[in-house]
PDB file of N, CA and C in Angstrom:
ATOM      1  N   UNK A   1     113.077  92.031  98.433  1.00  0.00           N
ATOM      2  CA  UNK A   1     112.442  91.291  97.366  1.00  0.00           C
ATOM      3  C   UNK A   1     112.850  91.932  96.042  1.00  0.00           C
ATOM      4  N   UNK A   2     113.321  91.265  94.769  1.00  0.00           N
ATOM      5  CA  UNK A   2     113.418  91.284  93.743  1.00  0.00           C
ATOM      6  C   UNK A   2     112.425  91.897  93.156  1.00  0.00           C
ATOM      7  N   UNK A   3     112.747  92.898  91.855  1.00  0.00           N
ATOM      8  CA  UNK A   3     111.340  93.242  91.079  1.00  0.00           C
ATOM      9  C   UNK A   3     111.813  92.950  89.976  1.00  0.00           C
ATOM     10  N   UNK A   4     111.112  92.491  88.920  1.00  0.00           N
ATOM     11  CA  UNK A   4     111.237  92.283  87.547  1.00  0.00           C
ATOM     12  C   UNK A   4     110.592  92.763  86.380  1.00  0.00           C
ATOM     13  N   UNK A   5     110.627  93.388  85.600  1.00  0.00           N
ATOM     14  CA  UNK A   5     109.827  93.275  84.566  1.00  0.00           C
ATOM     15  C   UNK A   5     109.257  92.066  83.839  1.00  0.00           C
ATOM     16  N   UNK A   6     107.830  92.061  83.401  1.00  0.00           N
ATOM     17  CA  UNK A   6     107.370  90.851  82.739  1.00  0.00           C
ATOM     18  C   UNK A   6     108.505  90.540  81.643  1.00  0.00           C
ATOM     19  N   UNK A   7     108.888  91.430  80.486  1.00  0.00           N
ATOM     20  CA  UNK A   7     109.294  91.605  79.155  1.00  0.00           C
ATOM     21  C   UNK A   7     111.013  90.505  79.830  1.00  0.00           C
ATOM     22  N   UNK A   8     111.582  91.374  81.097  1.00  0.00           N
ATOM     23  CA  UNK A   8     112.698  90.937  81.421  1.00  0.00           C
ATOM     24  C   UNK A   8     112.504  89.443  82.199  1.00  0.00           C
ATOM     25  N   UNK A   9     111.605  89.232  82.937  1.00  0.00           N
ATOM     26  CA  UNK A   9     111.490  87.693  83.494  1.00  0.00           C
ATOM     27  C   UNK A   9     111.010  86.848  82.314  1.00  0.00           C
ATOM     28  N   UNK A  10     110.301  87.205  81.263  1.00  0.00           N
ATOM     29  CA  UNK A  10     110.453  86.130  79.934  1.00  0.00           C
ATOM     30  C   UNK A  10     111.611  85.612  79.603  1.00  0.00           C
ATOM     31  N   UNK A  11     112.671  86.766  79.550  1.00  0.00           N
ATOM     32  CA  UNK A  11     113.898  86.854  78.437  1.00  0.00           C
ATOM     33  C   UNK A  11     115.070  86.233  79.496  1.00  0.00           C
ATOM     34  N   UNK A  12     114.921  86.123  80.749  1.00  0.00           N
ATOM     35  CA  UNK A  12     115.969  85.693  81.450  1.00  0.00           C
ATOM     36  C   UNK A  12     115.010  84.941  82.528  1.00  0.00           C
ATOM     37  N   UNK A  13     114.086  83.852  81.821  1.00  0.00           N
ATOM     38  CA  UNK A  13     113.389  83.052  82.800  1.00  0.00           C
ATOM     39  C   UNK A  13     114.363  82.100  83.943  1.00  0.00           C
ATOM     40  N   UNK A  14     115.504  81.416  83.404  1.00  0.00           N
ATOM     41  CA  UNK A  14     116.235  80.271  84.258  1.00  0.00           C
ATOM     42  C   UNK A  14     116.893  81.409  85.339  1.00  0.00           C
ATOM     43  N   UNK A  15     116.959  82.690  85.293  1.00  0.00           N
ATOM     44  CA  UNK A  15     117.795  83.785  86.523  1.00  0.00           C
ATOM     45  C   UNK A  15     116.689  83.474  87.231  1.00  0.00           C
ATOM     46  N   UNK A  16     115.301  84.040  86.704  1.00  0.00           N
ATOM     47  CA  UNK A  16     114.330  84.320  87.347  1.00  0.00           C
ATOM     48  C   UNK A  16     114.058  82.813  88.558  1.00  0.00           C
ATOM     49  N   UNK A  17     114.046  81.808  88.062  1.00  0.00           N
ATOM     50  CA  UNK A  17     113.473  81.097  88.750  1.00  0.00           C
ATOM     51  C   UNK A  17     115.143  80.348  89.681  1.00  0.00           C
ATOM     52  N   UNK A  18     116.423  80.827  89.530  1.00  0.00           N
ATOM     53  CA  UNK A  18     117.586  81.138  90.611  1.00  0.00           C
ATOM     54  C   UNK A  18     117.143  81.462  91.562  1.00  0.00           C
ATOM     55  N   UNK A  19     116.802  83.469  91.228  1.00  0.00           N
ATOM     56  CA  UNK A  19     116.203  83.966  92.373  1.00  0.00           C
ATOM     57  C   UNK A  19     115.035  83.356  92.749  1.00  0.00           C
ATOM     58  N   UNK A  20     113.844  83.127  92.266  1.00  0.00           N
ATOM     59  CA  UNK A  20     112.946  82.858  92.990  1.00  0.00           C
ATOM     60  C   UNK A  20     113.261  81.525  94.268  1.00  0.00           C
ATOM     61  N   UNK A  21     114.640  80.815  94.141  1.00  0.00           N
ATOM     62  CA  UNK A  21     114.390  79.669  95.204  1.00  0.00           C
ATOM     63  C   UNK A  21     115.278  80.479  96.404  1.00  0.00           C
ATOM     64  N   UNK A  22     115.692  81.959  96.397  1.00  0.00           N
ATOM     65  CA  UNK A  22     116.566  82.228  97.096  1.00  0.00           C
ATOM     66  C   UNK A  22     115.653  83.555  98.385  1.00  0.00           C
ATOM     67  N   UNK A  23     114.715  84.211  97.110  1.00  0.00           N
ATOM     68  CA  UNK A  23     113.452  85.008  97.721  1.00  0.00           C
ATOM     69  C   UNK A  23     112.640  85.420  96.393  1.00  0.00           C
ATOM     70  N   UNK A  24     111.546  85.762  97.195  1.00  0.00           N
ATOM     71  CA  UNK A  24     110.672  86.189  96.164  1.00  0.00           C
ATOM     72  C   UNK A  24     110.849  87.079  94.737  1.00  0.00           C
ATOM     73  N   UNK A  25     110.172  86.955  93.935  1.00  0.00           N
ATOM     74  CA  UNK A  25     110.549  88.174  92.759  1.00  0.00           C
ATOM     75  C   UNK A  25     109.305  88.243  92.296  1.00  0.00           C
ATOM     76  N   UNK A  26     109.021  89.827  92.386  1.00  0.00           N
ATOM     77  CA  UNK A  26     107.609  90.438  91.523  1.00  0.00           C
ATOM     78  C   UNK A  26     108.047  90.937  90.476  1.00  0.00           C
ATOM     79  N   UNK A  27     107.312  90.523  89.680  1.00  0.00           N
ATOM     80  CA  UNK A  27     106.725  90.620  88.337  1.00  0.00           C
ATOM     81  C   UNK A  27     105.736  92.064  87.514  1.00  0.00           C
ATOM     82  N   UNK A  28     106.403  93.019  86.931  1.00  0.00           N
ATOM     83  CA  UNK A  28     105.875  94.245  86.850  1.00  0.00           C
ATOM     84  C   UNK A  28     105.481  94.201  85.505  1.00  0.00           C
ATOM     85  N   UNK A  29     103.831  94.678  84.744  1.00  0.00           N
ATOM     86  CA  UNK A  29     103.765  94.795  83.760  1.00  0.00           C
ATOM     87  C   UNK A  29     103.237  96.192  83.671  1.00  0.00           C
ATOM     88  N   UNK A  30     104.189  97.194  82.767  1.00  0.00           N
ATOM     89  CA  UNK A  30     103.934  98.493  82.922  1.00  0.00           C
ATOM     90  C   UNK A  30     103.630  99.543  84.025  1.00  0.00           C
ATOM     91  N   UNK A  31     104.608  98.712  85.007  1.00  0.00           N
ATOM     92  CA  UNK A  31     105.256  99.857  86.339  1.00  0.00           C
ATOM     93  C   UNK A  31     104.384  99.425  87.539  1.00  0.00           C
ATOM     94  N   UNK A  32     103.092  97.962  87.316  1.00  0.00           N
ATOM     95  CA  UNK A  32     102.284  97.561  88.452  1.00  0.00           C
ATOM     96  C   UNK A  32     102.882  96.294  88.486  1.00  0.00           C
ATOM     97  N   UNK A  33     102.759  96.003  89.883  1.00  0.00           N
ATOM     98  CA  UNK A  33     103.228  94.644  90.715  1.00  0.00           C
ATOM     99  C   UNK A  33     102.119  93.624  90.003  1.00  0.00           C
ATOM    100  N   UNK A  34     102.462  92.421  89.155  1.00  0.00           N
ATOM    101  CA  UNK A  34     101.130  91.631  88.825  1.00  0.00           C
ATOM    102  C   UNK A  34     101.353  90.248  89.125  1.00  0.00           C
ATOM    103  N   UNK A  35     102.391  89.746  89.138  1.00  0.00           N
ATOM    104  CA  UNK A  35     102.594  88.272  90.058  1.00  0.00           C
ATOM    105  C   UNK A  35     103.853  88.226  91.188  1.00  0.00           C
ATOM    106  N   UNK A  36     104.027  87.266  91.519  1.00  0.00           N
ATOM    107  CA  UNK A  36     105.002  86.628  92.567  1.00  0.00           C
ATOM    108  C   UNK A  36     105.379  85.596  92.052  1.00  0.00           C
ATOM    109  N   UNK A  37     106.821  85.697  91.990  1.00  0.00           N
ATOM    110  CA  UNK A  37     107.432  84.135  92.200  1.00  0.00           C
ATOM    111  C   UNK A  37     108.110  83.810  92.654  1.00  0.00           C
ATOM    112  N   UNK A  38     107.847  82.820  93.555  1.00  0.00           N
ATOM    113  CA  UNK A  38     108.486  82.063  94.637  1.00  0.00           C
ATOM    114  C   UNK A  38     109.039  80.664  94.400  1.00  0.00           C
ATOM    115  N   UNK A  39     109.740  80.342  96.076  1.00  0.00           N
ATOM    116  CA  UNK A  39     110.343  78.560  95.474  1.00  0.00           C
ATOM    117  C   UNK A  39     108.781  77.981  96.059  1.00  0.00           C
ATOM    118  N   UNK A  40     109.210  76.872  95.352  1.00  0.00           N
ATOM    119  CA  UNK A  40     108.178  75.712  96.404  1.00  0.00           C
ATOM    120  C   UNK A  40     108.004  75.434  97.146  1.00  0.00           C
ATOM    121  N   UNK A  41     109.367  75.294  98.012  1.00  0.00           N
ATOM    122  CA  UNK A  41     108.985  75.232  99.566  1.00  0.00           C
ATOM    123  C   UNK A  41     108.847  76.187 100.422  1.00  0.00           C
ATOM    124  N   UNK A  42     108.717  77.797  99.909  1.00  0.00           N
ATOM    125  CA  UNK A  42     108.080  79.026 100.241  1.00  0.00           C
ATOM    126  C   UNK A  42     106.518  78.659 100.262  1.00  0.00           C
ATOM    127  N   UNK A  43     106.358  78.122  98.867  1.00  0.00           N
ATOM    128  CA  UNK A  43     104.617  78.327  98.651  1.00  0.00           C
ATOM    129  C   UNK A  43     103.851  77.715  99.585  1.00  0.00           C
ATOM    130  N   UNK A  44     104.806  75.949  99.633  1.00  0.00           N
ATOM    131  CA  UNK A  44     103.714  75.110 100.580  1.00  0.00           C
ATOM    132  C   UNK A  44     103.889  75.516 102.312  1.00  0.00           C
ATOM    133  N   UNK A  45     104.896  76.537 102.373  1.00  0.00           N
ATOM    134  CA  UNK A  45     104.701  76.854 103.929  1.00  0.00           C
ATOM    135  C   UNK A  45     103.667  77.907 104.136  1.00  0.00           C
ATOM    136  N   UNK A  46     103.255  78.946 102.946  1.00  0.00           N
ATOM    137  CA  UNK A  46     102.477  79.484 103.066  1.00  0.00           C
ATOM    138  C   UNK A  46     101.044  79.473 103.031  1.00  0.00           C
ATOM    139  N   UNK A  47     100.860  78.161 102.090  1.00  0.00           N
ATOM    140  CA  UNK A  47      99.564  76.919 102.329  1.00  0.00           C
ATOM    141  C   UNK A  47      99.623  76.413 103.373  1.00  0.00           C
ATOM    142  N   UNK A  48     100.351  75.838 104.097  1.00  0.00           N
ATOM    143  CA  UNK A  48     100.804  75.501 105.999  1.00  0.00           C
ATOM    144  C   UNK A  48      99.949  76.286 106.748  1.00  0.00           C
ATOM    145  N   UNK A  49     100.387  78.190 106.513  1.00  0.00           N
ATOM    146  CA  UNK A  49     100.192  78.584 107.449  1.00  0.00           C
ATOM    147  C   UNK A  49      98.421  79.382 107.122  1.00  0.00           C
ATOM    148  N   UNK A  50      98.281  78.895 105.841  1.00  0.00           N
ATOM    149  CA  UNK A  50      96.659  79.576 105.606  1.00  0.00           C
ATOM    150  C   UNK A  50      95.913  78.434 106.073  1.00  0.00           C
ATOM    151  N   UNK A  51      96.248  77.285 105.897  1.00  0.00           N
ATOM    152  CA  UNK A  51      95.804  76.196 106.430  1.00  0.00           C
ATOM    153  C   UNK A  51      95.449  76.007 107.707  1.00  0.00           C
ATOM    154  N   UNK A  52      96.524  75.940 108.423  1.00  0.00           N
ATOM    155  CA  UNK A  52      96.463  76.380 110.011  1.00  0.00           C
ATOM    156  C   UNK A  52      95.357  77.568 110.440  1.00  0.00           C
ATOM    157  N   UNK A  53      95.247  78.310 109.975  1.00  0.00           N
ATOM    158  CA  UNK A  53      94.860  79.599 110.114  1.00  0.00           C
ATOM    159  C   UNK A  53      92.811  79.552 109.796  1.00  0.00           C
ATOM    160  N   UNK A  54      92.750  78.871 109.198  1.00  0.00           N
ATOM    161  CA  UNK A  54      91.284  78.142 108.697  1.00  0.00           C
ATOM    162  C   UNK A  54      91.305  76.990 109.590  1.00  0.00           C
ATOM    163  N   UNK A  55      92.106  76.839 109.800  1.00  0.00           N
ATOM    164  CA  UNK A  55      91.342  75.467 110.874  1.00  0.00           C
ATOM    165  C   UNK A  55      91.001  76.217 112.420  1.00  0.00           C
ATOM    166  N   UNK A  56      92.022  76.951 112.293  1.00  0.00           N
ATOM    167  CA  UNK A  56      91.936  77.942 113.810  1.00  0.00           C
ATOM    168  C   UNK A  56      90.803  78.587 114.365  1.00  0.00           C
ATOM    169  N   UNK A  57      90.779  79.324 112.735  1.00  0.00           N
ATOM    170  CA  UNK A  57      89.055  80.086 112.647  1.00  0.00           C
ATOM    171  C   UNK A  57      87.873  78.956 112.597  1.00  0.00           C
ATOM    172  N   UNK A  58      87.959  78.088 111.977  1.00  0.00           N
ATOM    173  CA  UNK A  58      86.579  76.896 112.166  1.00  0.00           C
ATOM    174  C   UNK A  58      86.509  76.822 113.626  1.00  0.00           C
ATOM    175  N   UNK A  59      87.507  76.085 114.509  1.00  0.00           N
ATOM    176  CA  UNK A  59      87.526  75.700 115.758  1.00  0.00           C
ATOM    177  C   UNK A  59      86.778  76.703 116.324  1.00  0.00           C
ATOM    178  N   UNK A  60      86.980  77.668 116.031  1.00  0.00           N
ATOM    179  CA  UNK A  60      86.867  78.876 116.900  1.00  0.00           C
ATOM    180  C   UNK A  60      84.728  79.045 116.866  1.00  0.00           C
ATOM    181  N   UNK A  61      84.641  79.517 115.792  1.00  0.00           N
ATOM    182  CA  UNK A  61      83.219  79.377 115.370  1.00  0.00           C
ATOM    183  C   UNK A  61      82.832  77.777 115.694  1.00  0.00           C
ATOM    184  N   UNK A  62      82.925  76.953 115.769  1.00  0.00           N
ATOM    185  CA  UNK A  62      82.573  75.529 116.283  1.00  0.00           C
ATOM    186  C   UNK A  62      82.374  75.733 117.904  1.00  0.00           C
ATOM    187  N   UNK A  63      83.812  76.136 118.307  1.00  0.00           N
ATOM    188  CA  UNK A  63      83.613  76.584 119.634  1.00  0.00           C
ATOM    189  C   UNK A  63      82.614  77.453 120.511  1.00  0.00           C
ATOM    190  N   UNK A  64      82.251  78.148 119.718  1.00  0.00           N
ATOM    191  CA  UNK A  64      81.317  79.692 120.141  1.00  0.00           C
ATOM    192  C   UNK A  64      79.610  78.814 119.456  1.00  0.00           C
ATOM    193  N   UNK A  65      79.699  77.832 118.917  1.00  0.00           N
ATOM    194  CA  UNK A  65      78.337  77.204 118.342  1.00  0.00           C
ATOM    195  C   UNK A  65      77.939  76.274 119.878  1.00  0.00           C
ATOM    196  N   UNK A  66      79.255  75.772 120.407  1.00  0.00           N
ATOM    197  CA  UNK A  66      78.994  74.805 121.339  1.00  0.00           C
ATOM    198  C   UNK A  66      78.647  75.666 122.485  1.00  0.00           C
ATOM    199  N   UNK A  67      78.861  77.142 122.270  1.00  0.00           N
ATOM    200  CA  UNK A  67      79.028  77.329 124.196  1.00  0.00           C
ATOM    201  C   UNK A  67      77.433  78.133 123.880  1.00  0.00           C
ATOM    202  N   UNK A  68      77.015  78.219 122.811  1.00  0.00           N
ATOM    203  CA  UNK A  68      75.527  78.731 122.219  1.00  0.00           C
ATOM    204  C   UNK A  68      75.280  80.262 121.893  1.00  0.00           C
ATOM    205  N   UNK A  69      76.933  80.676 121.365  1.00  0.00           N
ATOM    206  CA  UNK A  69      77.218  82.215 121.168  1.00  0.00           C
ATOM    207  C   UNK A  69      76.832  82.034 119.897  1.00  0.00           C
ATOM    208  N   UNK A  70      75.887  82.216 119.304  1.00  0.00           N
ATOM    209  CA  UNK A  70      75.409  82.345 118.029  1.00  0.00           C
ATOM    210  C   UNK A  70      73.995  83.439 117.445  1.00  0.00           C
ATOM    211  N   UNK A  71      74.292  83.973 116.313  1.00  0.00           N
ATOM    212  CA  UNK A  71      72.793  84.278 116.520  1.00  0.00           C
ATOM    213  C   UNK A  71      72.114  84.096 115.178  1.00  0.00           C
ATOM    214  N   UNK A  72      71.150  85.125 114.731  1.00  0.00           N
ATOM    215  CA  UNK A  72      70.300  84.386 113.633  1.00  0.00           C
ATOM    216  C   UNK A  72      70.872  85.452 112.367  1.00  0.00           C
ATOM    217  N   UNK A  73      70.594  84.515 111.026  1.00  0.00           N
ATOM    218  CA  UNK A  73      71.334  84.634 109.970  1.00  0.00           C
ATOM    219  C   UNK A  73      70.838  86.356 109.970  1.00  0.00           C
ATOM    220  N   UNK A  74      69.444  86.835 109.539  1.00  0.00           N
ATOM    221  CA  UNK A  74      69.118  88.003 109.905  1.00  0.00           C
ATOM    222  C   UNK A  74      69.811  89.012 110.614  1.00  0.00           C
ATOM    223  N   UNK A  75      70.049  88.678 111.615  1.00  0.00           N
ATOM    224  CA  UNK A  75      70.430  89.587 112.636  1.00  0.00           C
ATOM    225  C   UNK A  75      72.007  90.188 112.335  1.00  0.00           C
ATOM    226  N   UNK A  76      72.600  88.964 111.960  1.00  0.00           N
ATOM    227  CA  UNK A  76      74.077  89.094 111.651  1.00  0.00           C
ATOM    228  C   UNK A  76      74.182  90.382 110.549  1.00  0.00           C
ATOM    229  N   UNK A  77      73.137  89.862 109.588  1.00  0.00           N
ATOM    230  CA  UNK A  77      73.249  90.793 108.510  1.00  0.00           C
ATOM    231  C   UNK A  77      72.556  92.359 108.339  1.00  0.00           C
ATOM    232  N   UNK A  78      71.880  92.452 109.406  1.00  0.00           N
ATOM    233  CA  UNK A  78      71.771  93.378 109.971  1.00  0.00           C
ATOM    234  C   UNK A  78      72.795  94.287 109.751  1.00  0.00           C
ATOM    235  N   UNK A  79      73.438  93.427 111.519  1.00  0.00           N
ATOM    236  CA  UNK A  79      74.338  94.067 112.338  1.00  0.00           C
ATOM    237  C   UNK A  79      75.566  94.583 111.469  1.00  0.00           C
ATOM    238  N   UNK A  80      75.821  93.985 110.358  1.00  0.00           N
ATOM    239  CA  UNK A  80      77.052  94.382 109.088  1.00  0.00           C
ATOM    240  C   UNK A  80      76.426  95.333 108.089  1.00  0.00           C
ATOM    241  N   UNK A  81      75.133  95.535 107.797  1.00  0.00           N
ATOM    242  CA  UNK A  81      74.562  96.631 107.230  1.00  0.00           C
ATOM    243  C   UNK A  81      74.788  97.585 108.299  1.00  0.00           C
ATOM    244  N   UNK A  82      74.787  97.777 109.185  1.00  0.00           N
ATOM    245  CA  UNK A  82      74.310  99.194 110.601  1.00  0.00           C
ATOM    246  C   UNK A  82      76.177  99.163 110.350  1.00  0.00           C
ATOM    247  N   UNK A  83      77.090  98.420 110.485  1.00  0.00           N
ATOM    248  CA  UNK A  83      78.708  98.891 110.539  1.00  0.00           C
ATOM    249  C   UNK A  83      78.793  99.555 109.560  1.00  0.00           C
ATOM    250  N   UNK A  84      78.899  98.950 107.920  1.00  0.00           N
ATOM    251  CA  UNK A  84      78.898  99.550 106.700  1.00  0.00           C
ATOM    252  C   UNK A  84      78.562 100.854 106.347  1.00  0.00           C
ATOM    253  N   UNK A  85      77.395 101.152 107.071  1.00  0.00           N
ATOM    254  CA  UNK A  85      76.578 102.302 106.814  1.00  0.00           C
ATOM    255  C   UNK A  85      77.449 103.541 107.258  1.00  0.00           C
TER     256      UNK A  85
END
C-alpha cells in the first residue's frame, strides 16, 4: 500500500486518485495514518462484504432467539460487567 502525505496528495491529487484505482493509498498528516483512498469498486466490495457479514450475525442471533438461547437484558449486562472487571 501506498503512503502519502496530506500536503503531497493535495498537490498531486489526479496521481493520487491513478494509484488509488490500482491499490490503496494512506494519507499521512504529520507522520499519522488519517485516511484511505481507494477505487470504487474496492469500496463497494468492502460494503459487500460488511454487508454479508451483518446479515450473517442477525441470522445468527435470530437463530439462537428461535431455538430459545436467549437471556434477560440484565443478566447480559451483568455478565459483561463480571468480564470487564
Amino acid at each position: 500500500m501506498r503512503t502519502m502525505a496530506a500536503l503531497e496528495a493535495k498537490n498531486r491529487f489526479g496521481e493520487l486518485l491513478d494509484t488509488a484505482q490500482r491499490e490503496p493509498v494512506t494519507i499521512e498528516k504529520h507522520g499519522r495514518a488519517v485516511a484511505v483512498v481507494l477505487s470504487a469498486e474496492e469500496y463497494k466490495q468492502l460494503e459487500a462484504l460488511k454487508l454479508a457479514s451483518l446479515r450473517a450475525e442477525i441470522r445468527k442471533g435470530l437463530d439462537e432467539i428461535e431455538a430459545g438461547r436467549v437471556v434477560d437484558g440484565d443478566e447480559a449486562f451483568e455478565a459483561l460487567r463480571a468480564r470487564l472487571a
